[in-house]
PDB file of N, CA and C in Angstrom:
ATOM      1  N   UNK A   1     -56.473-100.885-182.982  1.00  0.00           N
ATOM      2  CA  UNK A   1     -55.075-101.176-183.178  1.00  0.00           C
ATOM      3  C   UNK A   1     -54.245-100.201-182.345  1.00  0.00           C
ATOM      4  N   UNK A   2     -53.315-100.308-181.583  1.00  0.00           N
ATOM      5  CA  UNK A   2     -52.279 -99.638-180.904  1.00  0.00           C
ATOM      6  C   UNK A   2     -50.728 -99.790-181.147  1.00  0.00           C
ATOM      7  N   UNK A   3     -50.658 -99.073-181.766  1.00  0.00           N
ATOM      8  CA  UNK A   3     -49.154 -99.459-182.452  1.00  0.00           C
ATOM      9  C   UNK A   3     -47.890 -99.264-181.550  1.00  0.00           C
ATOM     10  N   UNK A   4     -48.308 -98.973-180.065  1.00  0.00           N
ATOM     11  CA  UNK A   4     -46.787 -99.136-179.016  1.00  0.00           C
ATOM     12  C   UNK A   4     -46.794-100.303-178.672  1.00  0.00           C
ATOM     13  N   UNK A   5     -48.300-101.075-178.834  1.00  0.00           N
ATOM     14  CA  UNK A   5     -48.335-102.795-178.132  1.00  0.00           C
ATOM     15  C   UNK A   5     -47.522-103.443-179.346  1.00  0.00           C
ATOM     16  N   UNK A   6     -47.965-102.941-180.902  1.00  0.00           N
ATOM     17  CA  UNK A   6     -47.443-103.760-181.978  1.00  0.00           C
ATOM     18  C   UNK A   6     -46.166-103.360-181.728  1.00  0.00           C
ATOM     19  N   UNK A   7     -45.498-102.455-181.676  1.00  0.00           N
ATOM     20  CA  UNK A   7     -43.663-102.133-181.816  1.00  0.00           C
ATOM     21  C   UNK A   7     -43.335-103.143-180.659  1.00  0.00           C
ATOM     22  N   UNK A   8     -43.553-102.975-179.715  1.00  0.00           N
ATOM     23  CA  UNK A   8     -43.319-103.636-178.512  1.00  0.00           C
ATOM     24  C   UNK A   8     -43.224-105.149-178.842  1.00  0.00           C
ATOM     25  N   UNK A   9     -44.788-105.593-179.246  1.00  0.00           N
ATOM     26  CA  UNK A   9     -44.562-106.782-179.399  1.00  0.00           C
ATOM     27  C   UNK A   9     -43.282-107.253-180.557  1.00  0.00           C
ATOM     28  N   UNK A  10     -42.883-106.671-181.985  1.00  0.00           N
ATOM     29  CA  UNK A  10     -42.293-106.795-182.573  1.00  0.00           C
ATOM     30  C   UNK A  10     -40.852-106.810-182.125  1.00  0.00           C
ATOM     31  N   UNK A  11     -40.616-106.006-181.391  1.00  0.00           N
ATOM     32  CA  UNK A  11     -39.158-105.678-180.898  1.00  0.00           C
ATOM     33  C   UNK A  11     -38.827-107.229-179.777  1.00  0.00           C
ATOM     34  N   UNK A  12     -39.960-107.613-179.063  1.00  0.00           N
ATOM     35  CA  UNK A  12     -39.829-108.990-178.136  1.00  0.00           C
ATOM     36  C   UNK A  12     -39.836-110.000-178.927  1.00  0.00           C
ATOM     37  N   UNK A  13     -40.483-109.799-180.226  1.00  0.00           N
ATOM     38  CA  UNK A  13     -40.539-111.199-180.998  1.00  0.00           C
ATOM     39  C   UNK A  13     -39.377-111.349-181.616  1.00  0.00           C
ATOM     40  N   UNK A  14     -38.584-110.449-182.389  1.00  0.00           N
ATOM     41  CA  UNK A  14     -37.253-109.948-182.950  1.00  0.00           C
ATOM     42  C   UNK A  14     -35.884-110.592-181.601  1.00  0.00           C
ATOM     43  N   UNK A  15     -35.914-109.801-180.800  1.00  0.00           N
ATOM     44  CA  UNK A  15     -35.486-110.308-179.664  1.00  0.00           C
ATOM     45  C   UNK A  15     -35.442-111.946-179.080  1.00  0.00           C
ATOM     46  N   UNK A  16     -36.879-112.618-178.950  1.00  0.00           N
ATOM     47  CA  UNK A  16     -36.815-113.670-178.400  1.00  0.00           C
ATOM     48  C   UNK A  16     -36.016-114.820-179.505  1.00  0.00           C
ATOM     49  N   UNK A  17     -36.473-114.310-180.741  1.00  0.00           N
ATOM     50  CA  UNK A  17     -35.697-115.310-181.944  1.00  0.00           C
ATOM     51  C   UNK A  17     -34.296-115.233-182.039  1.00  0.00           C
ATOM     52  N   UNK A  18     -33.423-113.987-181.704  1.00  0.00           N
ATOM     53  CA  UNK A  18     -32.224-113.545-181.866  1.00  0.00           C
ATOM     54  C   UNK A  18     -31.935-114.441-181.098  1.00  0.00           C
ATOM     55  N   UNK A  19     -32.403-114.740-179.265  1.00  0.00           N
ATOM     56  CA  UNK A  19     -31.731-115.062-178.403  1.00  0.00           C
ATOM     57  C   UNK A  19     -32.319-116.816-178.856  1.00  0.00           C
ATOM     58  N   UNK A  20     -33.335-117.143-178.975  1.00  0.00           N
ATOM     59  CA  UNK A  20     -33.541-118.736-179.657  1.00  0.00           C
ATOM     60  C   UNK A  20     -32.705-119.349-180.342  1.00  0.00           C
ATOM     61  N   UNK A  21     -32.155-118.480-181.403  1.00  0.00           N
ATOM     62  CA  UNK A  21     -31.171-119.092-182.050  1.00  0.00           C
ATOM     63  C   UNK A  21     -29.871-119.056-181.671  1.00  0.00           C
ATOM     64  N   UNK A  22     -29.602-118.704-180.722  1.00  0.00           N
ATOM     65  CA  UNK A  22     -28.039-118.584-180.039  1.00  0.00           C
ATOM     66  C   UNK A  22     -27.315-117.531-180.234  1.00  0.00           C
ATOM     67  N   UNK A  23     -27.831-116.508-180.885  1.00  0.00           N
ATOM     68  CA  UNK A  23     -27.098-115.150-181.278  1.00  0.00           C
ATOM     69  C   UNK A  23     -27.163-114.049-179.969  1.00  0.00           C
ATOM     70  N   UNK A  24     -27.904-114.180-179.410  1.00  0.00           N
ATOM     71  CA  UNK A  24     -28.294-113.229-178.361  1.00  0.00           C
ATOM     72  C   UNK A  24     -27.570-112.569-177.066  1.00  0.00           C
ATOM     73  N   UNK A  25     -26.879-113.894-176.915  1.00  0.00           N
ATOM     74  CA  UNK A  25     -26.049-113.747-175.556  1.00  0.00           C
ATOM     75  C   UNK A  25     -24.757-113.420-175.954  1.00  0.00           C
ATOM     76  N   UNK A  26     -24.124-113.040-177.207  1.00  0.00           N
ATOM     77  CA  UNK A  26     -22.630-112.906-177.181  1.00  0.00           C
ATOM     78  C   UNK A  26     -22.834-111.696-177.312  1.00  0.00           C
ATOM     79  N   UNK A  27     -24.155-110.521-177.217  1.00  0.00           N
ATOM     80  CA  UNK A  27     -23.835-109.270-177.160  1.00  0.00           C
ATOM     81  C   UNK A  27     -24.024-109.075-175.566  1.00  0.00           C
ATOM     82  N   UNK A  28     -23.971-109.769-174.424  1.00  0.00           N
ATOM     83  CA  UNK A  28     -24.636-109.310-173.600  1.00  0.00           C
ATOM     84  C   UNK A  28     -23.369-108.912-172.735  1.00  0.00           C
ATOM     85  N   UNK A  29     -23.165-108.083-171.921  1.00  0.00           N
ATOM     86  CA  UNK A  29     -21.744-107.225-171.526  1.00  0.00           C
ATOM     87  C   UNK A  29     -21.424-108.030-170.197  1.00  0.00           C
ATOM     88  N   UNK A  30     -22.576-109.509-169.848  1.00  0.00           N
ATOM     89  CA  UNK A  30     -21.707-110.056-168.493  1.00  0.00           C
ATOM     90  C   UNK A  30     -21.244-111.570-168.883  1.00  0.00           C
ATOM     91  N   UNK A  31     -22.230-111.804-170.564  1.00  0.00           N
ATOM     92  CA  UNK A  31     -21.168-113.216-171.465  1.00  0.00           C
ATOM     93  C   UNK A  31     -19.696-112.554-171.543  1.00  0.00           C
ATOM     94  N   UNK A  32     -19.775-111.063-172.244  1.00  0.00           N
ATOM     95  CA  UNK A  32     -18.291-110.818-172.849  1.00  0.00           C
ATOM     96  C   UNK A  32     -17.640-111.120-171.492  1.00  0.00           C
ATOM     97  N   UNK A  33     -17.873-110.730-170.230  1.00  0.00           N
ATOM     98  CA  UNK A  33     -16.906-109.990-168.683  1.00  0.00           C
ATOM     99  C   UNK A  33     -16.550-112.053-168.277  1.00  0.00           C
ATOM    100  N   UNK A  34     -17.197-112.498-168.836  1.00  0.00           N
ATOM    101  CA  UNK A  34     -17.152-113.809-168.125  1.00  0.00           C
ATOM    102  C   UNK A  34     -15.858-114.120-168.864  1.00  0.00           C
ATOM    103  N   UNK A  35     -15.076-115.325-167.900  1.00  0.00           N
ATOM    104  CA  UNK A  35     -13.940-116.194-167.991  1.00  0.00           C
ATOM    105  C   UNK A  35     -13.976-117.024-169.010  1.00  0.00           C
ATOM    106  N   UNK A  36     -13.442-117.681-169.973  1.00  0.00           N
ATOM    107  CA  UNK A  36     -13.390-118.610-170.772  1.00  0.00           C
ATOM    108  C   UNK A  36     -13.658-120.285-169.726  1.00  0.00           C
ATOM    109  N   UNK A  37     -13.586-120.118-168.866  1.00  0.00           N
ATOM    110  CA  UNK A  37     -13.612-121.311-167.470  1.00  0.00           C
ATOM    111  C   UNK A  37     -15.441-121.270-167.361  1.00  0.00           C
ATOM    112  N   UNK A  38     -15.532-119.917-166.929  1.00  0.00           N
ATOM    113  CA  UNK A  38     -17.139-120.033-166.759  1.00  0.00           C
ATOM    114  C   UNK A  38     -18.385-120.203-167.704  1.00  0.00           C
ATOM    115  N   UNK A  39     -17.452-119.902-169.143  1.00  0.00           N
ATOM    116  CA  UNK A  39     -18.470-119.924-170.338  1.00  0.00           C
ATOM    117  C   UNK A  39     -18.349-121.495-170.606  1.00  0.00           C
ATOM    118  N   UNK A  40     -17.314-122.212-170.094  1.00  0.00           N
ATOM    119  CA  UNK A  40     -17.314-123.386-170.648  1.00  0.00           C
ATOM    120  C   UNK A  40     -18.444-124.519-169.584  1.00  0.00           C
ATOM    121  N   UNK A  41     -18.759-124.174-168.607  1.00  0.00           N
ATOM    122  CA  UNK A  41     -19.396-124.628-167.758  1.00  0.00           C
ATOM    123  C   UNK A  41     -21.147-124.238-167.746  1.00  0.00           C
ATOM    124  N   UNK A  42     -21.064-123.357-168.528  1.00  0.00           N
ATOM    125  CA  UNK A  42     -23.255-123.411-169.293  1.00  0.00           C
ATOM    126  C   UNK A  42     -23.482-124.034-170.417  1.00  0.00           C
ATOM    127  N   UNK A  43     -23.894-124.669-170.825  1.00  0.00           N
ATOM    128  CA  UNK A  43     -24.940-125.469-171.563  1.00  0.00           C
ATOM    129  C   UNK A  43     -25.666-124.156-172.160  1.00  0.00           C
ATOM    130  N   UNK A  44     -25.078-123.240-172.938  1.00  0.00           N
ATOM    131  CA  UNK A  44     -25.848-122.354-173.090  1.00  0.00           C
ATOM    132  C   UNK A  44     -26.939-121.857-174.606  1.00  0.00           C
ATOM    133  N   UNK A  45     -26.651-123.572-175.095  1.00  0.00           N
ATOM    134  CA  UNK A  45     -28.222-123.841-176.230  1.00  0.00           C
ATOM    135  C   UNK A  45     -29.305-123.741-175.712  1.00  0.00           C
ATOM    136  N   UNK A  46     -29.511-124.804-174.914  1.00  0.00           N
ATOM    137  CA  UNK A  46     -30.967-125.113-173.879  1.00  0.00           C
ATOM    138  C   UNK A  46     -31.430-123.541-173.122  1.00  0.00           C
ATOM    139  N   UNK A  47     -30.285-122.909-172.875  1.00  0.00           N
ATOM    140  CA  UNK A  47     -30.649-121.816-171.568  1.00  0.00           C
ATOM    141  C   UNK A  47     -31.017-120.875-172.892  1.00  0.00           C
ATOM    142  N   UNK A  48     -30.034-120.249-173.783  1.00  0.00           N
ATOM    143  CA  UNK A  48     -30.957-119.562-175.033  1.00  0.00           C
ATOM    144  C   UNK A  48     -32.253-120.234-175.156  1.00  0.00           C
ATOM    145  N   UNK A  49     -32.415-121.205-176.120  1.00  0.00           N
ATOM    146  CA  UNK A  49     -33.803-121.764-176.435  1.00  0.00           C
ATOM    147  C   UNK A  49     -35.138-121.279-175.050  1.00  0.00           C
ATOM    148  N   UNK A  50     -34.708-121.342-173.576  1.00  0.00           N
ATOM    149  CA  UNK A  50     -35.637-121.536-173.055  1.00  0.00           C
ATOM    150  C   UNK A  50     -35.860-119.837-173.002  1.00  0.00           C
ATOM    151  N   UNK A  51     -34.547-119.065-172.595  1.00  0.00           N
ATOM    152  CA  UNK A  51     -35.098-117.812-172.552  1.00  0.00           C
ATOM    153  C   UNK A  51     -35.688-116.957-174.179  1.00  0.00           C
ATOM    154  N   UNK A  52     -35.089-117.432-174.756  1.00  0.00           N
ATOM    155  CA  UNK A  52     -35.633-116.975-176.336  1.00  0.00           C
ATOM    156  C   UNK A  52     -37.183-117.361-176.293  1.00  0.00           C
ATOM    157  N   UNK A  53     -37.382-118.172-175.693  1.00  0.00           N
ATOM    158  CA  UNK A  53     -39.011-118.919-175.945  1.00  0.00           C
ATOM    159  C   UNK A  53     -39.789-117.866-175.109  1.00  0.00           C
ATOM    160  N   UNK A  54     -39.745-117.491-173.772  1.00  0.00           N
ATOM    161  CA  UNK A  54     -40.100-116.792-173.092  1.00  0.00           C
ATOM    162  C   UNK A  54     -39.925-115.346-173.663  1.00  0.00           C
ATOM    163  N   UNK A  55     -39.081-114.987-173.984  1.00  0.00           N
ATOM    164  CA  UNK A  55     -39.213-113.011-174.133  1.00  0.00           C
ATOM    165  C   UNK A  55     -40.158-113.330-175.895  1.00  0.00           C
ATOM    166  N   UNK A  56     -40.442-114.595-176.373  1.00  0.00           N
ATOM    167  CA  UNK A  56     -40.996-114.814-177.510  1.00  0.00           C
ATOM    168  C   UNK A  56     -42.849-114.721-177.195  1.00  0.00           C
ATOM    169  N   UNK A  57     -42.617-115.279-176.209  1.00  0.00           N
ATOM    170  CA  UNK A  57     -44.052-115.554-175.407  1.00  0.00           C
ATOM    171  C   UNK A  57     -44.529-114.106-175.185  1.00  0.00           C
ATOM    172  N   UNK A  58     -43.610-113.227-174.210  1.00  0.00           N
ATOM    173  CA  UNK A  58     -44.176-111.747-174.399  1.00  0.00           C
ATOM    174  C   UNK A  58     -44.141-111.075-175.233  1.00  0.00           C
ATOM    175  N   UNK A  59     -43.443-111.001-176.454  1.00  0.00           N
ATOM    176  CA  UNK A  59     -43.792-110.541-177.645  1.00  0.00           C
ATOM    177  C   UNK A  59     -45.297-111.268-178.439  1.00  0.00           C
ATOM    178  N   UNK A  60     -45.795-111.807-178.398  1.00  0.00           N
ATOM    179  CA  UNK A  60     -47.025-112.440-178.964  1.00  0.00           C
ATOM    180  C   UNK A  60     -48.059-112.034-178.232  1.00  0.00           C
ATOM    181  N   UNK A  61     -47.978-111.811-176.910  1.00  0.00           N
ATOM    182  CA  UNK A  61     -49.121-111.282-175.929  1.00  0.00           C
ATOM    183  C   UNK A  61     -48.660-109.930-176.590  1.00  0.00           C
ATOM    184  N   UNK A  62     -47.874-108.680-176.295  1.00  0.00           N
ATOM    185  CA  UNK A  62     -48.011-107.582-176.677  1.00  0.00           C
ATOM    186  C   UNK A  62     -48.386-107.155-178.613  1.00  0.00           C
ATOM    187  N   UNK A  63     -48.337-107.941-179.181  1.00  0.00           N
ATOM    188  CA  UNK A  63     -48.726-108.326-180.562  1.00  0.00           C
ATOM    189  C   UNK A  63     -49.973-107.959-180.741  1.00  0.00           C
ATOM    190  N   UNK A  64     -50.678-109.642-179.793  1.00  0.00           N
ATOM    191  CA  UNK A  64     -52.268-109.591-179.970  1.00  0.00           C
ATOM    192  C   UNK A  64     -52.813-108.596-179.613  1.00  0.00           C
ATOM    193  N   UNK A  65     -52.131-108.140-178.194  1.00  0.00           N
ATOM    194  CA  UNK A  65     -52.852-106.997-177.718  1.00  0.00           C
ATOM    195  C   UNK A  65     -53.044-105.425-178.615  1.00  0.00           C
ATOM    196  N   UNK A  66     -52.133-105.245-179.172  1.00  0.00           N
ATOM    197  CA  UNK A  66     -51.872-104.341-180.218  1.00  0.00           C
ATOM    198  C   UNK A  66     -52.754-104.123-181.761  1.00  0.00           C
ATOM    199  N   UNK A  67     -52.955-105.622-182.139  1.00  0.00           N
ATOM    200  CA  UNK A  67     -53.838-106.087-183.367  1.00  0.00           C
ATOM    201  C   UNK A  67     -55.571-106.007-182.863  1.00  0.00           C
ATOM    202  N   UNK A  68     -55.448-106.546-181.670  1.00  0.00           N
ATOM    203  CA  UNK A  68     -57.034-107.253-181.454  1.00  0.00           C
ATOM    204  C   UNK A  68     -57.080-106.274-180.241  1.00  0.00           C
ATOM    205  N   UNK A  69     -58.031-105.588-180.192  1.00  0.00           N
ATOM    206  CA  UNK A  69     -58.520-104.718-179.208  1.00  0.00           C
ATOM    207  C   UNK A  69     -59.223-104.922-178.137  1.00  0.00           C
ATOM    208  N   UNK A  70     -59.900-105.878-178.141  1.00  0.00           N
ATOM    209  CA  UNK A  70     -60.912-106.889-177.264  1.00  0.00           C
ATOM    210  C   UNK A  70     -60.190-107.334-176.181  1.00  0.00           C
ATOM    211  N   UNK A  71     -58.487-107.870-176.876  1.00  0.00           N
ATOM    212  CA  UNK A  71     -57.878-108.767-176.338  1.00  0.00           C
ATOM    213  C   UNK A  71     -57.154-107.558-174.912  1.00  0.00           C
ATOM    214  N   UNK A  72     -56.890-106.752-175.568  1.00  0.00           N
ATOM    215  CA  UNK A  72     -56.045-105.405-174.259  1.00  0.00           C
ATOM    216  C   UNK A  72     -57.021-105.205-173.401  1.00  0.00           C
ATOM    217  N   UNK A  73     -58.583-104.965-173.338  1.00  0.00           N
ATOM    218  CA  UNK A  73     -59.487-104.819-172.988  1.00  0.00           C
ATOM    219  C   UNK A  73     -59.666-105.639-171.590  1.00  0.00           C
ATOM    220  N   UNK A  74     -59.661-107.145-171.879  1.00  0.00           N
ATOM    221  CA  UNK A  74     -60.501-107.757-171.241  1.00  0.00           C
ATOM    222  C   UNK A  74     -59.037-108.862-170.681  1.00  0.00           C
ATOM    223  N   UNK A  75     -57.788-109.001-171.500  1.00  0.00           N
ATOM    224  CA  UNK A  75     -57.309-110.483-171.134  1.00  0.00           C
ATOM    225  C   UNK A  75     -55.584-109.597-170.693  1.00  0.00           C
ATOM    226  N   UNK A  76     -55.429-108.382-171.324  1.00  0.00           N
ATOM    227  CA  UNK A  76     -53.668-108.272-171.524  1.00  0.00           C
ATOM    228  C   UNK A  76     -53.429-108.468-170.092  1.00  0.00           C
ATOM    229  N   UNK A  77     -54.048-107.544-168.987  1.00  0.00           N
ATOM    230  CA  UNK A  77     -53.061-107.464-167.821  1.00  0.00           C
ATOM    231  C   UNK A  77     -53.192-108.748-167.354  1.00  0.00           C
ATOM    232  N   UNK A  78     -54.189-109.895-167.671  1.00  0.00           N
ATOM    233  CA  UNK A  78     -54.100-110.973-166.806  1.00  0.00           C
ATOM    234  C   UNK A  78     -53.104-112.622-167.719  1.00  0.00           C
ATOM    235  N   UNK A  79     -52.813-111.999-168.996  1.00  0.00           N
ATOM    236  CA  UNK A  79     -52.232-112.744-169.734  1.00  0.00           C
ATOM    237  C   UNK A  79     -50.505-112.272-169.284  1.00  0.00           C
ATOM    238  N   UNK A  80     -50.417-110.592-169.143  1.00  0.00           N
ATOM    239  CA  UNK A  80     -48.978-110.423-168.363  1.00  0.00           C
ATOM    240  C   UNK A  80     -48.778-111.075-167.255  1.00  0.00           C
ATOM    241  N   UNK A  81     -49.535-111.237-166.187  1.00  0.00           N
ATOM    242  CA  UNK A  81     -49.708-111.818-165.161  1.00  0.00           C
ATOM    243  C   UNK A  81     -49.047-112.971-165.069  1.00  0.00           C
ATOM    244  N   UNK A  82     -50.343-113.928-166.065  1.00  0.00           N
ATOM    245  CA  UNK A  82     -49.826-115.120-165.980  1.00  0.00           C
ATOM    246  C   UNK A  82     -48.373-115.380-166.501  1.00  0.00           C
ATOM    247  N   UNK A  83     -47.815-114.140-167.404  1.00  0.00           N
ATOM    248  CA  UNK A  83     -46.645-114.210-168.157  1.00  0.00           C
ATOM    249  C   UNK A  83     -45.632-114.388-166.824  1.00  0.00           C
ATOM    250  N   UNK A  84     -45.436-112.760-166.078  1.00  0.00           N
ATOM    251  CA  UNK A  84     -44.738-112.785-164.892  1.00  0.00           C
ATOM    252  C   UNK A  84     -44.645-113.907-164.014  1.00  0.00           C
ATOM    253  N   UNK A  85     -45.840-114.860-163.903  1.00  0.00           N
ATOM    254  CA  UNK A  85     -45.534-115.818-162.769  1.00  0.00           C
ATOM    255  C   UNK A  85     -44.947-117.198-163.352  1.00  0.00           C
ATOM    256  N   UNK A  86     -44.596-117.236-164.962  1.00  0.00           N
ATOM    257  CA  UNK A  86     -43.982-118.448-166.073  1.00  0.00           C
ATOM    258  C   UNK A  86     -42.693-117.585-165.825  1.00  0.00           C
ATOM    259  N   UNK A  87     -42.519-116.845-165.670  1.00  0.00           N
ATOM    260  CA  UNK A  87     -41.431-116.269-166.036  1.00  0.00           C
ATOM    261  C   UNK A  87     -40.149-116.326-164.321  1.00  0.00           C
ATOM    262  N   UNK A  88     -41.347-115.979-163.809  1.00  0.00           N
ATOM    263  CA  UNK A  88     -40.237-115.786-162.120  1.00  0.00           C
ATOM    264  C   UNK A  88     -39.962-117.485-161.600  1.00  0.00           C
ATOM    265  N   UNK A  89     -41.121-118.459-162.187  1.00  0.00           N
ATOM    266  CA  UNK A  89     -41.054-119.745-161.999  1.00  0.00           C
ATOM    267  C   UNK A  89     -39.567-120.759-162.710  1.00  0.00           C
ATOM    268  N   UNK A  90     -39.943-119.678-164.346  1.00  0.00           N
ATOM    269  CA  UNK A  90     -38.654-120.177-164.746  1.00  0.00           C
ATOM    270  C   UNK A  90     -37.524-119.812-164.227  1.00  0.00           C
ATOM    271  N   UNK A  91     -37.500-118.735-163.697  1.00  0.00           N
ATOM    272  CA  UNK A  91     -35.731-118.185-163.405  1.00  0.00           C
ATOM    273  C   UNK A  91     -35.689-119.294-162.638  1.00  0.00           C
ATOM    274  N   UNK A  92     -36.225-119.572-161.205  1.00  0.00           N
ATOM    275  CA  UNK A  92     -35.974-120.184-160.275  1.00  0.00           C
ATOM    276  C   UNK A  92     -36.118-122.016-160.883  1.00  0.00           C
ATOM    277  N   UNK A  93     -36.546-122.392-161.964  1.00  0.00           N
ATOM    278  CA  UNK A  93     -36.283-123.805-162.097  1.00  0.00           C
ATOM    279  C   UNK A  93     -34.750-123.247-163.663  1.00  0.00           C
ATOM    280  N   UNK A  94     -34.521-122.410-163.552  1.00  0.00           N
ATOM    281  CA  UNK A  94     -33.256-122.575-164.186  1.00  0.00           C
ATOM    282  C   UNK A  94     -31.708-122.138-163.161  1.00  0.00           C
ATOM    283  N   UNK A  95     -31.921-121.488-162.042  1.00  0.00           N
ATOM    284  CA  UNK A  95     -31.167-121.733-161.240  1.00  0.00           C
ATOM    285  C   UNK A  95     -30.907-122.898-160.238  1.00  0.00           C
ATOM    286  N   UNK A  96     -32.310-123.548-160.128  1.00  0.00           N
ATOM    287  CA  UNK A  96     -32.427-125.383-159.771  1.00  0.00           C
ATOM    288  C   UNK A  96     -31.861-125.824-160.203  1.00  0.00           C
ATOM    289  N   UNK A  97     -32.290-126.219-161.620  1.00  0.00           N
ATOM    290  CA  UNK A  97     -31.975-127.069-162.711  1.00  0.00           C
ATOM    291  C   UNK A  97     -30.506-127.436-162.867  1.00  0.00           C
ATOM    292  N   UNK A  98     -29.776-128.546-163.066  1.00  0.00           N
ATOM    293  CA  UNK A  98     -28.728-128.895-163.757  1.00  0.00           C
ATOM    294  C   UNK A  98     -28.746-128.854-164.673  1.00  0.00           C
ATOM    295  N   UNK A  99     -29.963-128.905-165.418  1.00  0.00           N
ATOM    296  CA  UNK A  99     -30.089-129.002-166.983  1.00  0.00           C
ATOM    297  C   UNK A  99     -29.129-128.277-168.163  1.00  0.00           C
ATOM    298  N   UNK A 100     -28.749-126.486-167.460  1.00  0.00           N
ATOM    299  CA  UNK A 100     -27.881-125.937-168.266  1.00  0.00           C
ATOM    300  C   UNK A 100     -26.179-125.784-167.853  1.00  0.00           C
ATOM    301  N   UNK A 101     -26.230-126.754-166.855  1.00  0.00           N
ATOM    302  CA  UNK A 101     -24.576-127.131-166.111  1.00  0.00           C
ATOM    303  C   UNK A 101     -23.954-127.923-167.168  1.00  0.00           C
ATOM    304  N   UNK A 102     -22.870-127.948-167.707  1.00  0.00           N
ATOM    305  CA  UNK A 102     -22.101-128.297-168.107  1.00  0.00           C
ATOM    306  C   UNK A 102     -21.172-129.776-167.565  1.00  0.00           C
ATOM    307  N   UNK A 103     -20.727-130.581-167.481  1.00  0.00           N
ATOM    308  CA  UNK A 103     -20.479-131.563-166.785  1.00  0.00           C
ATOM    309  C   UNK A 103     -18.952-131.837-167.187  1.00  0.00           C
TER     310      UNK A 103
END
């Protein structure tokens, strides 16, 4: 057991749910700096949900890794891995995407 993987993971899982449920982004200091014009133009359920899902995803890898010892051993750096390359894939299909444009 390693209890900086468990805090870690806890603090990302805490985190990814805050921001899942839509609470997340009204502390963030470039929602507050934004225009009432520009906040009205994100779709910003879908864009929570997707990033809440993701910093949720690395909280569960740093979890297991923390609980199950086998798992840090043999799978964490290649489960971060695969995390980092879901993750740089998503930024770039959420700056694609229309999905969180507003219409």
């Amino acid at each position: 057991m390693n209890i900086t993987s468990i805090c870690f993971g806890l603090v990302f899982l805490i985190g990814g749910i805050i921001f899942f449920l839509g609470r997340g982004h009204i502390k963030l200091s470039a929602w507050k700096a934004m225009s009432d014009k520009e906040k009205s133009q994100i779709n910003i359920k879908p864009l929570c949900h997707n990033i809440g899902a993701m910093i949720m995803i690395c909280g569960v890898i740093f979890l297991v890794s923390g609980l199950w010892g086998r798992f840090q051993d043999k799978f964490f750096i290649w489960s971060m891995i695969l995390w980092l390359i879901a993750a740089g894939t998503d930024v770039y299909f959420i700056g694609k995407s229309k999905r969180y444009i507003n219409k």
